[in-house]
C-alpha atoms as a PDB file:
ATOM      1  CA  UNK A   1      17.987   4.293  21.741  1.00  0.00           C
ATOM      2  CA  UNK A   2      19.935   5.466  18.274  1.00  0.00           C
ATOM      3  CA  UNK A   3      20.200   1.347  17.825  1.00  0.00           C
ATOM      4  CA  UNK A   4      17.092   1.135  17.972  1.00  0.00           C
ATOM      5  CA  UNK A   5      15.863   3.588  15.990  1.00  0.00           C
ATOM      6  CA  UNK A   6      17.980   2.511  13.744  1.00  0.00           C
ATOM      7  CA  UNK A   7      17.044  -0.780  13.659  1.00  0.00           C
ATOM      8  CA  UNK A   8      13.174  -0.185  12.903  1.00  0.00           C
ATOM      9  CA  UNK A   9      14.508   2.245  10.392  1.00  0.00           C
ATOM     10  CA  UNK A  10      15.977  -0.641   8.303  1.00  0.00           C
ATOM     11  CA  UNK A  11      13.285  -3.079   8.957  1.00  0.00           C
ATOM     12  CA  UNK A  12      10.616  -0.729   8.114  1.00  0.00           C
ATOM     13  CA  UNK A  13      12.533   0.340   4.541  1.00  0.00           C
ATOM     14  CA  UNK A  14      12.797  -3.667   4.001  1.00  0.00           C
ATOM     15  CA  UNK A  15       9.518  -4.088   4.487  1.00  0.00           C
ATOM     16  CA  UNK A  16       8.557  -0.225   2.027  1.00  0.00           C
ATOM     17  CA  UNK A  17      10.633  -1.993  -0.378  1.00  0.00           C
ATOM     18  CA  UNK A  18       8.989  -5.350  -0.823  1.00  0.00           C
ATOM     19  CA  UNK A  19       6.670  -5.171  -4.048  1.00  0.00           C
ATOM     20  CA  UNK A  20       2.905  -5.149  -2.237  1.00  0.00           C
ATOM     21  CA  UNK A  21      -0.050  -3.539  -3.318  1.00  0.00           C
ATOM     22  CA  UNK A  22       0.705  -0.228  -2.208  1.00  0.00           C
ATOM     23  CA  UNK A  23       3.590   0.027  -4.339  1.00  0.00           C
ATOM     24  CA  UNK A  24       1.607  -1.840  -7.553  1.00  0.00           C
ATOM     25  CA  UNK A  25      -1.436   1.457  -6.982  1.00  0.00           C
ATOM     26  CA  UNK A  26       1.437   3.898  -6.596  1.00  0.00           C
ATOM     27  CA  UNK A  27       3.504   3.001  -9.571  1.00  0.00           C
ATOM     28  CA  UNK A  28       0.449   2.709 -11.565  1.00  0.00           C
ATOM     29  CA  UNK A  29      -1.301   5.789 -10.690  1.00  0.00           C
ATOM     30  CA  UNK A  30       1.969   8.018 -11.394  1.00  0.00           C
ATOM     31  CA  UNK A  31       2.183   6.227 -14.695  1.00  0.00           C
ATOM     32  CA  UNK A  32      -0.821   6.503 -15.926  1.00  0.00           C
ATOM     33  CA  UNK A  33      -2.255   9.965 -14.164  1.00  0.00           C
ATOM     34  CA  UNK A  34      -0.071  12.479 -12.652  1.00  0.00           C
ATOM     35  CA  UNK A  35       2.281  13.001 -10.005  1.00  0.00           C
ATOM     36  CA  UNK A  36      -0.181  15.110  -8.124  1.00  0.00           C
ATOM     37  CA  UNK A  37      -2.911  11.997  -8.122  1.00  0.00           C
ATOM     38  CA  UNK A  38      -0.641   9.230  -6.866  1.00  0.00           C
ATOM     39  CA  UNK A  39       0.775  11.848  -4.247  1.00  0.00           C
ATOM     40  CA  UNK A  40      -2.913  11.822  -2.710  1.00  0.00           C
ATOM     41  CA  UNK A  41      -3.101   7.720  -3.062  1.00  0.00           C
ATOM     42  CA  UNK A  42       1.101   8.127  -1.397  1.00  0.00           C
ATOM     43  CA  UNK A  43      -0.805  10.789   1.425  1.00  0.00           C
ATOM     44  CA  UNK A  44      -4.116   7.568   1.865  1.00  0.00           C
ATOM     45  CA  UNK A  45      -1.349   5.018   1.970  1.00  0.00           C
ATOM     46  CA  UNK A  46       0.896   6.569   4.405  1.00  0.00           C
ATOM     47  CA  UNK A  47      -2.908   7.457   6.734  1.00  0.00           C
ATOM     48  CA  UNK A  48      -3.297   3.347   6.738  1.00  0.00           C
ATOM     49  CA  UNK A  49       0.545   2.958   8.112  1.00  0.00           C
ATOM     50  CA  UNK A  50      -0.365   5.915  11.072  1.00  0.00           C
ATOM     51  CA  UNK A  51      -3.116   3.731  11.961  1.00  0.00           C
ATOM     52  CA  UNK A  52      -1.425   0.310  11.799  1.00  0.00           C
ATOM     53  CA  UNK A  53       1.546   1.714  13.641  1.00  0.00           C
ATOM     54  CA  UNK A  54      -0.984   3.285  16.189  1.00  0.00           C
ATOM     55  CA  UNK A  55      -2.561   0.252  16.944  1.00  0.00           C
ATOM     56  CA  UNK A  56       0.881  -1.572  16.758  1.00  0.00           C
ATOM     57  CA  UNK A  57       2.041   0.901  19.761  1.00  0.00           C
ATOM     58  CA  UNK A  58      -1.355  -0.043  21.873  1.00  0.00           C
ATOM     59  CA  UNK A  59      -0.848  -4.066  21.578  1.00  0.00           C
ATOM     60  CA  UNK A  60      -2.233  -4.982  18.360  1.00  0.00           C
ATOM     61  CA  UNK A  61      -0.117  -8.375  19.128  1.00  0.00           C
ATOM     62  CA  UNK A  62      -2.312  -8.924  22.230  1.00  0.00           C
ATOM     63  CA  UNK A  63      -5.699  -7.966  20.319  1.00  0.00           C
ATOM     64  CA  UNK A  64      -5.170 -10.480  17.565  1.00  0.00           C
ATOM     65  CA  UNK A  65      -4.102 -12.948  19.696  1.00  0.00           C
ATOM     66  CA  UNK A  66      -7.415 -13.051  22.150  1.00  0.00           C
ATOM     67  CA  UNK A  67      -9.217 -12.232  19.041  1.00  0.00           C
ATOM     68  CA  UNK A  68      -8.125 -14.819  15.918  1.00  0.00           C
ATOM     69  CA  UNK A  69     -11.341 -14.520  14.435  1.00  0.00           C
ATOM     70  CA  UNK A  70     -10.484 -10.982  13.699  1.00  0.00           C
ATOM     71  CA  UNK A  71      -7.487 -11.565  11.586  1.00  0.00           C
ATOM     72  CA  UNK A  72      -9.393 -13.726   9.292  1.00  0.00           C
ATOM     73  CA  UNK A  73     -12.103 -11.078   8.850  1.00  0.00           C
ATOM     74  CA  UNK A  74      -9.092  -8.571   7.848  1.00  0.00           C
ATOM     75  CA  UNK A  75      -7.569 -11.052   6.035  1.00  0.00           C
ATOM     76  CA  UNK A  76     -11.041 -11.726   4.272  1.00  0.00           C
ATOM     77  CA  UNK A  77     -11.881  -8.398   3.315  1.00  0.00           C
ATOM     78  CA  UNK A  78      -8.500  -7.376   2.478  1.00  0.00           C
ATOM     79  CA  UNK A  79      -8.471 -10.280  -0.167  1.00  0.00           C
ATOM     80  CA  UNK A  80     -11.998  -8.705  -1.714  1.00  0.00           C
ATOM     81  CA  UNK A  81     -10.986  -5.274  -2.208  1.00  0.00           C
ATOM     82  CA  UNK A  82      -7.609  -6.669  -3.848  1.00  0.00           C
ATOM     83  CA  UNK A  83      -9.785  -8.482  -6.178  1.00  0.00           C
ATOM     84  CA  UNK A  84     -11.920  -5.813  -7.412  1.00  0.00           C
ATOM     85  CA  UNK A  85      -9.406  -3.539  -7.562  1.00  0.00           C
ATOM     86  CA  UNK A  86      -7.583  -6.343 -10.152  1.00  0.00           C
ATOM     87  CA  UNK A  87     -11.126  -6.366 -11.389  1.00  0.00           C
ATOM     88  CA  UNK A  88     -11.155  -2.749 -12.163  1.00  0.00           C
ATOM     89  CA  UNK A  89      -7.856  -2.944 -13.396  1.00  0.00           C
ATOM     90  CA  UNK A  90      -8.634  -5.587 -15.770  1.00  0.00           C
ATOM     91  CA  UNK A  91     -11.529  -3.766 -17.181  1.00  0.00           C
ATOM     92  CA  UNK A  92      -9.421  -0.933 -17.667  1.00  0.00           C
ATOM     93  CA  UNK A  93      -7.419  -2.831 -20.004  1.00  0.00           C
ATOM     94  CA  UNK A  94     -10.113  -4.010 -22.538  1.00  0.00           C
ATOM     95  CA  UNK A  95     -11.167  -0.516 -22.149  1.00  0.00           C
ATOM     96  CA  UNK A  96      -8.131   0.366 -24.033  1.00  0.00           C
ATOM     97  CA  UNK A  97      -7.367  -2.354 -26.003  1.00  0.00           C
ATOM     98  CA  UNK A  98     -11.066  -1.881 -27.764  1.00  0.00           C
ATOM     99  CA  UNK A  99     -11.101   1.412 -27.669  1.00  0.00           C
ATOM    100  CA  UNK A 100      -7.463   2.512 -28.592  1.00  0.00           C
ATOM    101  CA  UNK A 101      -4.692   3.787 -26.586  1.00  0.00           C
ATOM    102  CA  UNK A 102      -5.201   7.780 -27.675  1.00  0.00           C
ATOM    103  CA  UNK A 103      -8.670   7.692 -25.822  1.00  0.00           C
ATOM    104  CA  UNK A 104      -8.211   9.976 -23.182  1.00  0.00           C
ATOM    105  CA  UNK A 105      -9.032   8.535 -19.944  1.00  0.00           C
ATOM    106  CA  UNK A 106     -10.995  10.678 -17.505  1.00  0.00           C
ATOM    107  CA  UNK A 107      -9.431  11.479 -13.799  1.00  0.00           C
ATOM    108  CA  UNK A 108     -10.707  10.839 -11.068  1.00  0.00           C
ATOM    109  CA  UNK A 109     -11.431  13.193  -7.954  1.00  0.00           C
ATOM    110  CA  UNK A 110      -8.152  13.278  -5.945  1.00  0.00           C
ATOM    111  CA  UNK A 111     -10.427  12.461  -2.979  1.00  0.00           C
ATOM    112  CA  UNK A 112     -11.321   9.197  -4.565  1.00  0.00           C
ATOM    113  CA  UNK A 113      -7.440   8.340  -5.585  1.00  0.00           C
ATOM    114  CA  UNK A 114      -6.562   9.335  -1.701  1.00  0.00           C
ATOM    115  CA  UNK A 115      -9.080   6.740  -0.319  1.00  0.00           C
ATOM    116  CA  UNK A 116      -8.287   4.094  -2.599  1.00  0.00           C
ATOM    117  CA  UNK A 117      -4.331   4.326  -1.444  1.00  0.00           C
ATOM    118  CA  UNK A 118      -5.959   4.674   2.243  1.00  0.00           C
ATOM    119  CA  UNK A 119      -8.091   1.271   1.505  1.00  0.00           C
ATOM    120  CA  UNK A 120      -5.620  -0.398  -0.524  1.00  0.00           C
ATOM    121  CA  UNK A 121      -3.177  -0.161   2.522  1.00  0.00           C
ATOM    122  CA  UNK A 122      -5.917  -1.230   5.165  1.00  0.00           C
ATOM    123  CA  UNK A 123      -7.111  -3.864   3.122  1.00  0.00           C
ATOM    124  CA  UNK A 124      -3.492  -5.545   2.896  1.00  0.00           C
ATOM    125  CA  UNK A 125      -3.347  -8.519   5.355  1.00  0.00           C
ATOM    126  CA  UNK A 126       0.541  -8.071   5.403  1.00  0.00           C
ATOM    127  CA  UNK A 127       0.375  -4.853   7.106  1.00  0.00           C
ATOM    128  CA  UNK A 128      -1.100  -6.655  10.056  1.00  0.00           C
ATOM    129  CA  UNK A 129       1.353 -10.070   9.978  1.00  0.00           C
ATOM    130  CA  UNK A 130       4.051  -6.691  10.121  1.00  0.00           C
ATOM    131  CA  UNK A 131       2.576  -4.755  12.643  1.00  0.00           C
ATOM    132  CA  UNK A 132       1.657  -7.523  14.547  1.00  0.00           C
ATOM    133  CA  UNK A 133       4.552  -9.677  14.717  1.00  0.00           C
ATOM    134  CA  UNK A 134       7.841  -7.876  13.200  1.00  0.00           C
ATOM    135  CA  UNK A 135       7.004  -4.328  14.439  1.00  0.00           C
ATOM    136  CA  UNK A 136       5.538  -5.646  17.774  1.00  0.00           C
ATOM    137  CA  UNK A 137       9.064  -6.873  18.600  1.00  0.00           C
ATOM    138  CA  UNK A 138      10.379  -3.352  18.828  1.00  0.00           C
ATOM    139  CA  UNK A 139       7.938  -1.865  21.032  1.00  0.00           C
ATOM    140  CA  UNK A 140       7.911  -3.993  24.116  1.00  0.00           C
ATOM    141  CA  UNK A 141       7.204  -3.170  27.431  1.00  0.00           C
ATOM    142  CA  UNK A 142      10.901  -1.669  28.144  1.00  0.00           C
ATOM    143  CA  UNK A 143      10.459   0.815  25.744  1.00  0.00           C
ATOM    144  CA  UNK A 144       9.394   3.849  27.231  1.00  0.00           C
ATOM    145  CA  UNK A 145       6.205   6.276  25.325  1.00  0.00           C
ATOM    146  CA  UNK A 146       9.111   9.107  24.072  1.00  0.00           C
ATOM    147  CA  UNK A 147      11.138   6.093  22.002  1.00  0.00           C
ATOM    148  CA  UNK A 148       7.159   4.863  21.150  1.00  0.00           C
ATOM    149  CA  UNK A 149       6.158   8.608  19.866  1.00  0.00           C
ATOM    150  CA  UNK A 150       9.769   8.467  18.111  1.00  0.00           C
ATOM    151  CA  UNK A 151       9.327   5.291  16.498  1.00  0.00           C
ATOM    152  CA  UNK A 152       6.063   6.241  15.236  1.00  0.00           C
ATOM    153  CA  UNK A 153       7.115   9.559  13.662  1.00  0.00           C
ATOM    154  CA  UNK A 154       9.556   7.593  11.764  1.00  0.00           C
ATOM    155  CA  UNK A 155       7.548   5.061  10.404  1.00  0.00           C
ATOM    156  CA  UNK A 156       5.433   7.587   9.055  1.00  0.00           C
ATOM    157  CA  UNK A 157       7.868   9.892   7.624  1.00  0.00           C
ATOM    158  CA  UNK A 158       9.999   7.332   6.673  1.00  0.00           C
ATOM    159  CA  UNK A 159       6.527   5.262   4.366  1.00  0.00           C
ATOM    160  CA  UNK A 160       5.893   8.914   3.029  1.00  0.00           C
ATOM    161  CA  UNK A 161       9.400   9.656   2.056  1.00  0.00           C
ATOM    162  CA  UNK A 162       9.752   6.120  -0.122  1.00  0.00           C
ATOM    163  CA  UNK A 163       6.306   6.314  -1.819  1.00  0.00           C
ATOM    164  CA  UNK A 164       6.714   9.849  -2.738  1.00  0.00           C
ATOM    165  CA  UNK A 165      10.486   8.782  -4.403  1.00  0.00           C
ATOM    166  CA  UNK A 166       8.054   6.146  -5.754  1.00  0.00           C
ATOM    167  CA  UNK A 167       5.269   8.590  -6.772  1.00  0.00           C
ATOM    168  CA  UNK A 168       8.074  10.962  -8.300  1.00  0.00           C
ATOM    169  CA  UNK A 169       9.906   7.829 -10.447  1.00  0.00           C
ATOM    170  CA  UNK A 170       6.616   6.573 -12.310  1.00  0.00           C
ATOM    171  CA  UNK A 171       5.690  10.255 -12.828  1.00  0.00           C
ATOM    172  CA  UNK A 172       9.072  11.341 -15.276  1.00  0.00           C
ATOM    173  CA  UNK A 173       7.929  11.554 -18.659  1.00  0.00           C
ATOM    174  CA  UNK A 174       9.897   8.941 -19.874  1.00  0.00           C
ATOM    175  CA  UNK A 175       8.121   6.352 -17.670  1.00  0.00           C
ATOM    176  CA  UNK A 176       4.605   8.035 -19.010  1.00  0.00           C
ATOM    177  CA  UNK A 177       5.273   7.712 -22.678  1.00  0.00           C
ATOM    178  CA  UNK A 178       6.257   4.359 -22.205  1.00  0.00           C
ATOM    179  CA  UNK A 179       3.072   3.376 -20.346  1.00  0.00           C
ATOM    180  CA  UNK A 180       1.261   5.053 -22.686  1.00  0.00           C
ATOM    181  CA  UNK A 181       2.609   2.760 -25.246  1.00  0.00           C
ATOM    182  CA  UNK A 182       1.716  -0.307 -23.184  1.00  0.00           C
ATOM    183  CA  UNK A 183      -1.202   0.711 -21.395  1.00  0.00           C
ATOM    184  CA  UNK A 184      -3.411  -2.047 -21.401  1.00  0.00           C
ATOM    185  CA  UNK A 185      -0.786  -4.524 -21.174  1.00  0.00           C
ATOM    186  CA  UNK A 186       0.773  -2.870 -17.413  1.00  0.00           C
ATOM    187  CA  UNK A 187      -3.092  -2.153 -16.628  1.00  0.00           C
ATOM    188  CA  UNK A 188      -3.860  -5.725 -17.553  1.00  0.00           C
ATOM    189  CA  UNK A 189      -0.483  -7.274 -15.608  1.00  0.00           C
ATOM    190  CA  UNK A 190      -1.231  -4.860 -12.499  1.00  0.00           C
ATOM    191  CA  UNK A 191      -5.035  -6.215 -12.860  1.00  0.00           C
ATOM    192  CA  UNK A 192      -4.049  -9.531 -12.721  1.00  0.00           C
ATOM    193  CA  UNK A 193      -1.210  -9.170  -9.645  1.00  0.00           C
ATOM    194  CA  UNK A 194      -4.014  -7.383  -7.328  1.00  0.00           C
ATOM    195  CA  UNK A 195      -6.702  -9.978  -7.897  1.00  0.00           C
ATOM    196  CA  UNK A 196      -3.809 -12.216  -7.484  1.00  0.00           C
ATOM    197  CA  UNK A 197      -3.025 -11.091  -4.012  1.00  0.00           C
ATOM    198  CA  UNK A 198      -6.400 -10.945  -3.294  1.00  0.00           C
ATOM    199  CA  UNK A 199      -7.218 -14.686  -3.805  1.00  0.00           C
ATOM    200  CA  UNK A 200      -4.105 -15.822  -2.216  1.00  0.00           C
ATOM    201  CA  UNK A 201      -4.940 -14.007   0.890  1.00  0.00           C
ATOM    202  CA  UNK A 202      -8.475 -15.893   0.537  1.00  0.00           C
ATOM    203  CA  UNK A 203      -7.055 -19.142  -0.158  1.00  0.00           C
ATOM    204  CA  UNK A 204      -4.353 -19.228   2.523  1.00  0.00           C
ATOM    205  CA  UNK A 205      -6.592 -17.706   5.111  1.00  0.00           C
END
C-alpha cells in the first residue's frame, strides 16, 4: 500500500510539474495580480483535479472507451477556451503596449479568477489522456475503496500544495517588478502559448 502511494505520489508531481496551462494562468496571475487572486485560480484548478480524479476512481477509462466521441468533444472545447484565453491574453498585451505599462490594470472579482483556474483545468485535454490512461493504471480492480479514498486525498492535496508553492514564487516582489517591466511581452508570450495549446489540441484531435 505505502508503494503505492508512493508511486502515484511521484507520478502525479511529474505530471504537476510539466509546464501546462494551469501552471502558464498560475504563474501569470501571481505575477501580474496578487498572491491572494492566483490562490483562488490555485483553489478552481485544484476543484477540476477533484473532479478528474473522481471520475478517474469510477472508470473514466471504461467511459471514454464506449464513448470516443466524447473525448473529441472535450478535446474540442478544451482547445476553444485555450484559444480565447490566448486571445484575451493577447489583447492584454496591446492594451499595455499602447497604453503604457504604469496604467493600472483593474482586478477582477476573485470569483471570476477562481472559475477561470476551475475552466482552464477542465478545459485541458491532458487531464483526461492522465486520468484516463496513466492514473487509471493505479486504481484497478484490486485496489480496494480505503487505498481509492487515499489516493484521492493525495492527489488533491498534493495539486494544491505545488500550485500554491507556484502561486507563492510568482507572487515575491522581485518576480512582480520584473513583470511589471515586461508586461506586455510575458502577457503577449503567455497569449500566444494558450492559443497555442488550444489549436494543437484542435489540430491533433
Amino acid at each position: 500500500m505505502l508503494m503505492l502511494f508512493l508511486t502515484v505520489a511521484m507520478v502525479h508531481l511529474i505530471a504537476l510539474m510539466s509546464p501546462g496551462p494551469d501552471f502558464f494562468f498560475v504563474s501569470q496571475t501571481a505575477a501580474s495580480r496578487s498572491r491572494k487572486e492566483a490562490m483562488m485560480g490555485v483553489i478552481g484548478i485544484t476543484l477540476g483535479v477533484l473532479v478528474w480524479a473522481a471520475v478517474a476512481l469510477m472508470g473514466l477509462h471504461l467511459i471514454l472507451q464506449k464513448m470516443a466521441w466524447l473525448h473529441q468533444v472535450i478535446t474540442v472545447g478544451g482547445g476553444l477556451y485555450l484559444c480565447w484565453m490566448g486571445w484575451q491574453l493577447l489583447k492584454s498585451a496591446r492594451a499595455k503596449k499602447q497604453s503604457g505599462d504604469e496604467t493600472p490594470v483593474e482586478l477582477p472579482a476573485r470569483g471570476r479568477t477562481f472559475m477561470r483556474g476551475l475552466l482552464t483545468n477542465l478545459s485541458n485535454p491532458k487531464a483526461v489522456i492522465y486520468f484516463g490512461s496513466v492514473f487509471s493504471m493505479f486504481v484497478g480492480d484490486s485496489v480496494s475503496g480505503g487505498e481509492r479514498l487515499g489516493i484521492f486525498l493525495l492527489i488533491v492535496v498534493e495539486t494544491l500544495a505545488w500550485f500554491s508553492l507556484v502561486a507563492l514564487v510568482f507572487a515575491l516582489p522581485k518576480m512582480r517588478r520584473g513583470y511589471q517591466r515586461l508586461a506586455k511581452w510575458i502577457d503577449g508570450v503567455a497569449g500566444v502559448v494558450f492559443a497555442g495549446f488550444g489549436i494543437a489540441l484542435i489540430m491533433n484531435r
